[in-house]
C-alpha atoms as a PDB file:
ATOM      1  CA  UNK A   1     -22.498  50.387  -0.511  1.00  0.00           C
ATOM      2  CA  UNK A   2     -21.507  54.027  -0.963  1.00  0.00           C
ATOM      3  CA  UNK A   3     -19.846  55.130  -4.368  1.00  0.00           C
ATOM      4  CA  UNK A   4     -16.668  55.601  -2.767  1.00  0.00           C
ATOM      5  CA  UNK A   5     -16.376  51.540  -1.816  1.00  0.00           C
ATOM      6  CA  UNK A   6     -17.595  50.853  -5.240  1.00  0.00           C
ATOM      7  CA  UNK A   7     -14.071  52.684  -6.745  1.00  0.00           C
ATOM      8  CA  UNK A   8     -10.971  50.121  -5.591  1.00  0.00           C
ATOM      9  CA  UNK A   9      -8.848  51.005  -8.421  1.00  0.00           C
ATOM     10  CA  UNK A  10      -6.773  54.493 -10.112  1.00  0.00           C
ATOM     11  CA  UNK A  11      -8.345  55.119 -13.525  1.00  0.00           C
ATOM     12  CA  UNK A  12      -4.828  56.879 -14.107  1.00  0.00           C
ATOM     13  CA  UNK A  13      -2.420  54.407 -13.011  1.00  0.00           C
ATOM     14  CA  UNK A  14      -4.044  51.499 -12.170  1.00  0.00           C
ATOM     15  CA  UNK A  15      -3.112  50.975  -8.299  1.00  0.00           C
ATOM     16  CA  UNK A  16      -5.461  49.717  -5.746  1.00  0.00           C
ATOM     17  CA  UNK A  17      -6.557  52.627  -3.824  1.00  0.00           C
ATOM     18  CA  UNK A  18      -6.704  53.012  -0.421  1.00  0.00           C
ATOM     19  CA  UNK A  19      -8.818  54.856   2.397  1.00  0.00           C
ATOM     20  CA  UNK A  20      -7.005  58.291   3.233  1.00  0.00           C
ATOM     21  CA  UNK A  21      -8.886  60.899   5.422  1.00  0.00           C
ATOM     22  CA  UNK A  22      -8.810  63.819   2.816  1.00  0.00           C
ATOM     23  CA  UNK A  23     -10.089  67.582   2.861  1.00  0.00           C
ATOM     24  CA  UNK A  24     -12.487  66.468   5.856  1.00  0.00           C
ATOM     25  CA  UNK A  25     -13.925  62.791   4.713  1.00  0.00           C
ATOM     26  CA  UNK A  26     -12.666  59.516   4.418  1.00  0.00           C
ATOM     27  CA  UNK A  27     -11.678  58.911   0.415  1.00  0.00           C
ATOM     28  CA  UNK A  28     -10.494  56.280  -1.940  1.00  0.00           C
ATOM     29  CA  UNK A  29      -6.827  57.807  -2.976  1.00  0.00           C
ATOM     30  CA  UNK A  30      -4.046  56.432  -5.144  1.00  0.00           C
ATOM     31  CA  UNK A  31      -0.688  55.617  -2.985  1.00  0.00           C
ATOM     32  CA  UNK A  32       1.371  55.977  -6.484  1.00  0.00           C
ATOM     33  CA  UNK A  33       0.134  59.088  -7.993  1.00  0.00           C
ATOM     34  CA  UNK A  34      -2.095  60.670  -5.316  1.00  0.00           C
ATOM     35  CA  UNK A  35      -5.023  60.948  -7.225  1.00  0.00           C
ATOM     36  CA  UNK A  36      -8.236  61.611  -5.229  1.00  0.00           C
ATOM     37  CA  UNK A  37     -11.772  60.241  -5.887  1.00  0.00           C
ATOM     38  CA  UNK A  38     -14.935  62.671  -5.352  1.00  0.00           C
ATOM     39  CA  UNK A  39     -18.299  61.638  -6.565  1.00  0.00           C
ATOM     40  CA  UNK A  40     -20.029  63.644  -8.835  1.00  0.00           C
ATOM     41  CA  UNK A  41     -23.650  63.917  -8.030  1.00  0.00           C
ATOM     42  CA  UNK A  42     -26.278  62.970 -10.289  1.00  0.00           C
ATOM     43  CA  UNK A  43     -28.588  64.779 -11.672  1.00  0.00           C
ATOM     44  CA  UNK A  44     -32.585  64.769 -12.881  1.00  0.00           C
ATOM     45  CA  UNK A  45     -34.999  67.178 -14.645  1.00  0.00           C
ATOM     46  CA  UNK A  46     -38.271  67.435 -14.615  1.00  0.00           C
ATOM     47  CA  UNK A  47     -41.189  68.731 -16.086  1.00  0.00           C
ATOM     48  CA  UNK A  48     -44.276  69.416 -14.833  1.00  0.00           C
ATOM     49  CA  UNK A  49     -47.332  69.915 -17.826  1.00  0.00           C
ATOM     50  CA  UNK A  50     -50.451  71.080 -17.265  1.00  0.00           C
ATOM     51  CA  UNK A  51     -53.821  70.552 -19.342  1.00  0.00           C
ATOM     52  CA  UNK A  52     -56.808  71.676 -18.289  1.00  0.00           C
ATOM     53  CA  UNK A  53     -56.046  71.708 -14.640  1.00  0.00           C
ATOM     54  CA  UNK A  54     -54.891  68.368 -15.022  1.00  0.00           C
ATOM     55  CA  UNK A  55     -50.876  67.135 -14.093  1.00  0.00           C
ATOM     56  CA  UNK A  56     -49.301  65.064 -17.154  1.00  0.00           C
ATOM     57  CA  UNK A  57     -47.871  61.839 -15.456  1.00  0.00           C
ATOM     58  CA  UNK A  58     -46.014  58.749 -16.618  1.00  0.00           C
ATOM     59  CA  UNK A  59     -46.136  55.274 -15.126  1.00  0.00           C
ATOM     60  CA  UNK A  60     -42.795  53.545 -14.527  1.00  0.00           C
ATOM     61  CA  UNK A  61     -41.804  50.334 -16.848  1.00  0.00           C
ATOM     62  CA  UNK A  62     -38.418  50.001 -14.461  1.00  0.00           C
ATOM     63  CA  UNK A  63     -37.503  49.280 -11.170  1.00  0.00           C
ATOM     64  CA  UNK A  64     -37.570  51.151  -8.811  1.00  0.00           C
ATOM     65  CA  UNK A  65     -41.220  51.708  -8.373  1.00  0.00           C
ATOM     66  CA  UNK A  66     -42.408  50.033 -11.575  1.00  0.00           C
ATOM     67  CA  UNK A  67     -45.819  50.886 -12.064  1.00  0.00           C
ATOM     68  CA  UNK A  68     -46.046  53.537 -10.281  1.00  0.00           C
ATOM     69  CA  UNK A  69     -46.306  57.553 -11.821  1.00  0.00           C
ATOM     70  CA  UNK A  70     -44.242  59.873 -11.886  1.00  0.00           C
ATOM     71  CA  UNK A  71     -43.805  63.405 -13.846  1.00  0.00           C
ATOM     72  CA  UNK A  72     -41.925  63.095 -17.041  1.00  0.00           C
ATOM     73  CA  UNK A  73     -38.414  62.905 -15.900  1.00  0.00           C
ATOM     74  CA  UNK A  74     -34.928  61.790 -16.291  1.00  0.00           C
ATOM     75  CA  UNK A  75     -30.880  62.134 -16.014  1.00  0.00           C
ATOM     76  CA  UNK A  76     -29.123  65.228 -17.231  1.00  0.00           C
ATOM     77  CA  UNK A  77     -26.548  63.994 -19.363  1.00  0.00           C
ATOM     78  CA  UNK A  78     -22.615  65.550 -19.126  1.00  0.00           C
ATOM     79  CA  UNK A  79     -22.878  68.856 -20.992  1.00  0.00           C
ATOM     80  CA  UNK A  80     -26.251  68.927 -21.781  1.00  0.00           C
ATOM     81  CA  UNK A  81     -28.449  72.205 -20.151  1.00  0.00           C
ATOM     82  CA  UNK A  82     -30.541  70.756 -17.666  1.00  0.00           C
ATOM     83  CA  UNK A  83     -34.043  72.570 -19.037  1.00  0.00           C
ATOM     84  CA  UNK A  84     -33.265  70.895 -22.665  1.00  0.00           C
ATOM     85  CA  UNK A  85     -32.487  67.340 -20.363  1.00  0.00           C
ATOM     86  CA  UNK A  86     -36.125  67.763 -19.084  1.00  0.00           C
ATOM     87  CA  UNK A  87     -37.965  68.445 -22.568  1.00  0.00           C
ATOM     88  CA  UNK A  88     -35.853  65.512 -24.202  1.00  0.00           C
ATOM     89  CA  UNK A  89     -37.283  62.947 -21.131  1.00  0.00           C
ATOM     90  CA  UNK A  90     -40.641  64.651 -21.721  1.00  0.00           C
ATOM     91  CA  UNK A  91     -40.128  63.978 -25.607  1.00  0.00           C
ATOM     92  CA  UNK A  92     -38.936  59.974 -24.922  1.00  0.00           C
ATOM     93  CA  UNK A  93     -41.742  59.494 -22.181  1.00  0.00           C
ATOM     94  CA  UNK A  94     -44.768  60.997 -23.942  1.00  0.00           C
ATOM     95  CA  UNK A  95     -44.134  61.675 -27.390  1.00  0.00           C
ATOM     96  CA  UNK A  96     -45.101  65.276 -26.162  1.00  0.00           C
ATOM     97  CA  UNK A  97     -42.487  68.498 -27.269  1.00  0.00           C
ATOM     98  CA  UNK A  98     -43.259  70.488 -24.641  1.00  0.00           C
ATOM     99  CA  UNK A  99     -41.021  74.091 -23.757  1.00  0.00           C
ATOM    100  CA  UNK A 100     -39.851  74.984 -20.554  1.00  0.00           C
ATOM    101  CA  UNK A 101     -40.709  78.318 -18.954  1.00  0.00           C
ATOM    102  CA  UNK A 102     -39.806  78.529 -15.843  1.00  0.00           C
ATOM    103  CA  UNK A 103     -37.685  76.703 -13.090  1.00  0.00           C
ATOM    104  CA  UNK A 104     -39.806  75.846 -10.335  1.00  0.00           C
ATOM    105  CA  UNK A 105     -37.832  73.859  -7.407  1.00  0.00           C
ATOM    106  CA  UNK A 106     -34.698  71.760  -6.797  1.00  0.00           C
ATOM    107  CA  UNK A 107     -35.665  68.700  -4.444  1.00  0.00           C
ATOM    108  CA  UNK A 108     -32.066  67.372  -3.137  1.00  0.00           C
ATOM    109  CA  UNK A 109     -31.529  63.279  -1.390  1.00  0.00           C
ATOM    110  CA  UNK A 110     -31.087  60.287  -2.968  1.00  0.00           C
ATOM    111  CA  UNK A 111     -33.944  57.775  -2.517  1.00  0.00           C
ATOM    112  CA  UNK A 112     -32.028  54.488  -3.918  1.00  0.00           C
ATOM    113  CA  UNK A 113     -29.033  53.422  -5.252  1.00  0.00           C
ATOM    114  CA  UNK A 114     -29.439  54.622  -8.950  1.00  0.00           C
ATOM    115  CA  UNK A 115     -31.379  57.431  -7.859  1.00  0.00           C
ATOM    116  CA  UNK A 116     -30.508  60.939  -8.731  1.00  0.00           C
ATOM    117  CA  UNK A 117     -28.971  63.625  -5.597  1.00  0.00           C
ATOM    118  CA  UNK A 118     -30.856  66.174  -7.263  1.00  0.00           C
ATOM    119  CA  UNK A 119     -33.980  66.698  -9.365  1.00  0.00           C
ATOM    120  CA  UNK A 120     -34.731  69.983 -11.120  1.00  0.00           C
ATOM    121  CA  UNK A 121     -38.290  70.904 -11.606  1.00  0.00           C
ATOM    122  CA  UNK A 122     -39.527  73.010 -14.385  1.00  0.00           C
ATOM    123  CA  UNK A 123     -42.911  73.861 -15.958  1.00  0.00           C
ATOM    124  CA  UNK A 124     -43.132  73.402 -19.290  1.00  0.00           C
ATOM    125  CA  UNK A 125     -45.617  74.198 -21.831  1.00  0.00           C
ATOM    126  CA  UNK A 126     -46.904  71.386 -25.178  1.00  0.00           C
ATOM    127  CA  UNK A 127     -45.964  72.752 -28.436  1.00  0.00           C
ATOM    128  CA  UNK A 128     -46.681  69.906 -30.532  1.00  0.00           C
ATOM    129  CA  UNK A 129     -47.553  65.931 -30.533  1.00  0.00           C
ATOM    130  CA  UNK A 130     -49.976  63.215 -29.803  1.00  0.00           C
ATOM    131  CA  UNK A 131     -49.552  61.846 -26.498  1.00  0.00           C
ATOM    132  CA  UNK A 132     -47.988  58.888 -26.279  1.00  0.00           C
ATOM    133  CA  UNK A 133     -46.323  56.248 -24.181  1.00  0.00           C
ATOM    134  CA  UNK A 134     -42.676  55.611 -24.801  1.00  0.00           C
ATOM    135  CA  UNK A 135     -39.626  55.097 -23.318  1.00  0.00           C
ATOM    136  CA  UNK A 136     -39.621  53.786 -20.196  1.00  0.00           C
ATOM    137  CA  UNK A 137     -43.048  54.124 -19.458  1.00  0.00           C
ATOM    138  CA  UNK A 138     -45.848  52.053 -20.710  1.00  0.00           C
ATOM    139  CA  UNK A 139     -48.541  54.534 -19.816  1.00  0.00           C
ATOM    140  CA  UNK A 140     -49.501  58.441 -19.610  1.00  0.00           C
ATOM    141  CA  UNK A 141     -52.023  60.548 -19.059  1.00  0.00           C
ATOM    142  CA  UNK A 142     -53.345  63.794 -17.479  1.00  0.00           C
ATOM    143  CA  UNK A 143     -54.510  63.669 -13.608  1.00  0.00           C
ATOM    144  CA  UNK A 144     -56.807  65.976 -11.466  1.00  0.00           C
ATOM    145  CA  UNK A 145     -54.634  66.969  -8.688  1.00  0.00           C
ATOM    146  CA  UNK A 146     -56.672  65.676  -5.894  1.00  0.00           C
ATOM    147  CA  UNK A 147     -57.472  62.579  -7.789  1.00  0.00           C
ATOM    148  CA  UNK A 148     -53.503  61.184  -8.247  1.00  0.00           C
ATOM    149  CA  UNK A 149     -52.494  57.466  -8.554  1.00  0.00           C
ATOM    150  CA  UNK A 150     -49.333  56.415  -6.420  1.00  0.00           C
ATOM    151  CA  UNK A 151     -46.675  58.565  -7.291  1.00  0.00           C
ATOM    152  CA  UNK A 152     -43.244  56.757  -7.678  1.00  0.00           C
ATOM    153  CA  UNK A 153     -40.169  59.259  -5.716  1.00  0.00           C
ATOM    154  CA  UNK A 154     -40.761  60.929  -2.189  1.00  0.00           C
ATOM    155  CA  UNK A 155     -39.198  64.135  -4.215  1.00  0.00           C
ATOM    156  CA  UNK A 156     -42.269  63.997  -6.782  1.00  0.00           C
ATOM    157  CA  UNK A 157     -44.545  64.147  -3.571  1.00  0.00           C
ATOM    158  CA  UNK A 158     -42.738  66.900  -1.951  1.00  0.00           C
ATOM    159  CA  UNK A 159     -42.034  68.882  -5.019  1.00  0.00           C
ATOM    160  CA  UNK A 160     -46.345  68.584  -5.748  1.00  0.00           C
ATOM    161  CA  UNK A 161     -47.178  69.354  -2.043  1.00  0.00           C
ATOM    162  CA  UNK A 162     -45.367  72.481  -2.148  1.00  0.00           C
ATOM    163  CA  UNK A 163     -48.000  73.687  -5.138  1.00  0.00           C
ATOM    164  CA  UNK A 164     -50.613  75.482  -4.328  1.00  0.00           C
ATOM    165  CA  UNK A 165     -53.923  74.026  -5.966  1.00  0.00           C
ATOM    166  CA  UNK A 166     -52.388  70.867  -7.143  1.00  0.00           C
ATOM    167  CA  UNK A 167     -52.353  68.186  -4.071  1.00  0.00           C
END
């Protein structure tokens, strides 16, 4: 089910919507006060730390893809700067302040239902902490690049086969 059927009623009014072809695509609008539903994508950030040649990864306590690894990642919240979104996940996931320097890649496509349409990548740099486990994942650890266990999103794998030296 798309995100359009999932909206059946006007968060203004109150009126069942209906299906209208609008500005080229078929969209849930109100019949009383024409309001007009468009999706917002959603967003991820990313970091990608390295030690020692190694890639920090986290393993997955949530569906989808529970126990499986993935860089330290998560949602960009409304308003927040998506660089500070992806040293906050890094902070929850591995107890790890890290800084980013540099924007690396955008990887666009959902993969599931509460997955994100876009995930920035960035590579970030530790300033200070013990690594850690937290959050949701119940593992982490640095990884030699040819050596990596199953990696959780397609976008992970395509962001770390663009790399050169890493996989």
């Amino acid at each position: 089910m798309s995100l359009s059927e999932e909206i059946n009623y006007c968060p203004r009014c109150g009126s069942r919507l209906t299906r209208q072809e609008r500005l080229s695509a078929l969209r849930p609008v109100c019949p009383v006060c024409e309001w007009i539903y468009f999706p917002d994508p959603k967003v991820a950030a990313a970091v990608l730390v390295e030690r020692e040649g190694r890639i920090l990864l986290v393993r997955r306590v949530n569906e989808p893809y529970r126990g499986d690894w993935s860089l330290p990642a998560g949602f960009v919240d409304a308003g927040e700067d998506p660089a500070r979104a992806a040293e906050r996940e890094c902070l929850e996931e591995t107890h790890l302040q890290v800084q980013v320097t540099n924007l690396m890649d955008i990887v666009a496509g959902r993969e599931h239902a509460r997955g994100a349409d876009f995930v920035i990548y960035y590579r970030a740099e530790i300033i200070a902490g013990d690594l850690q486990a937290g959050d949701d994942a119940d593992a982490a650890g640095f990884f030699d690049p040819s050596d990596l266990p199953p990696l959780a999103f397609k976008a992970t794998r395509e962001f770390l086969k663009k790399l050169p030296g890493l996989v």
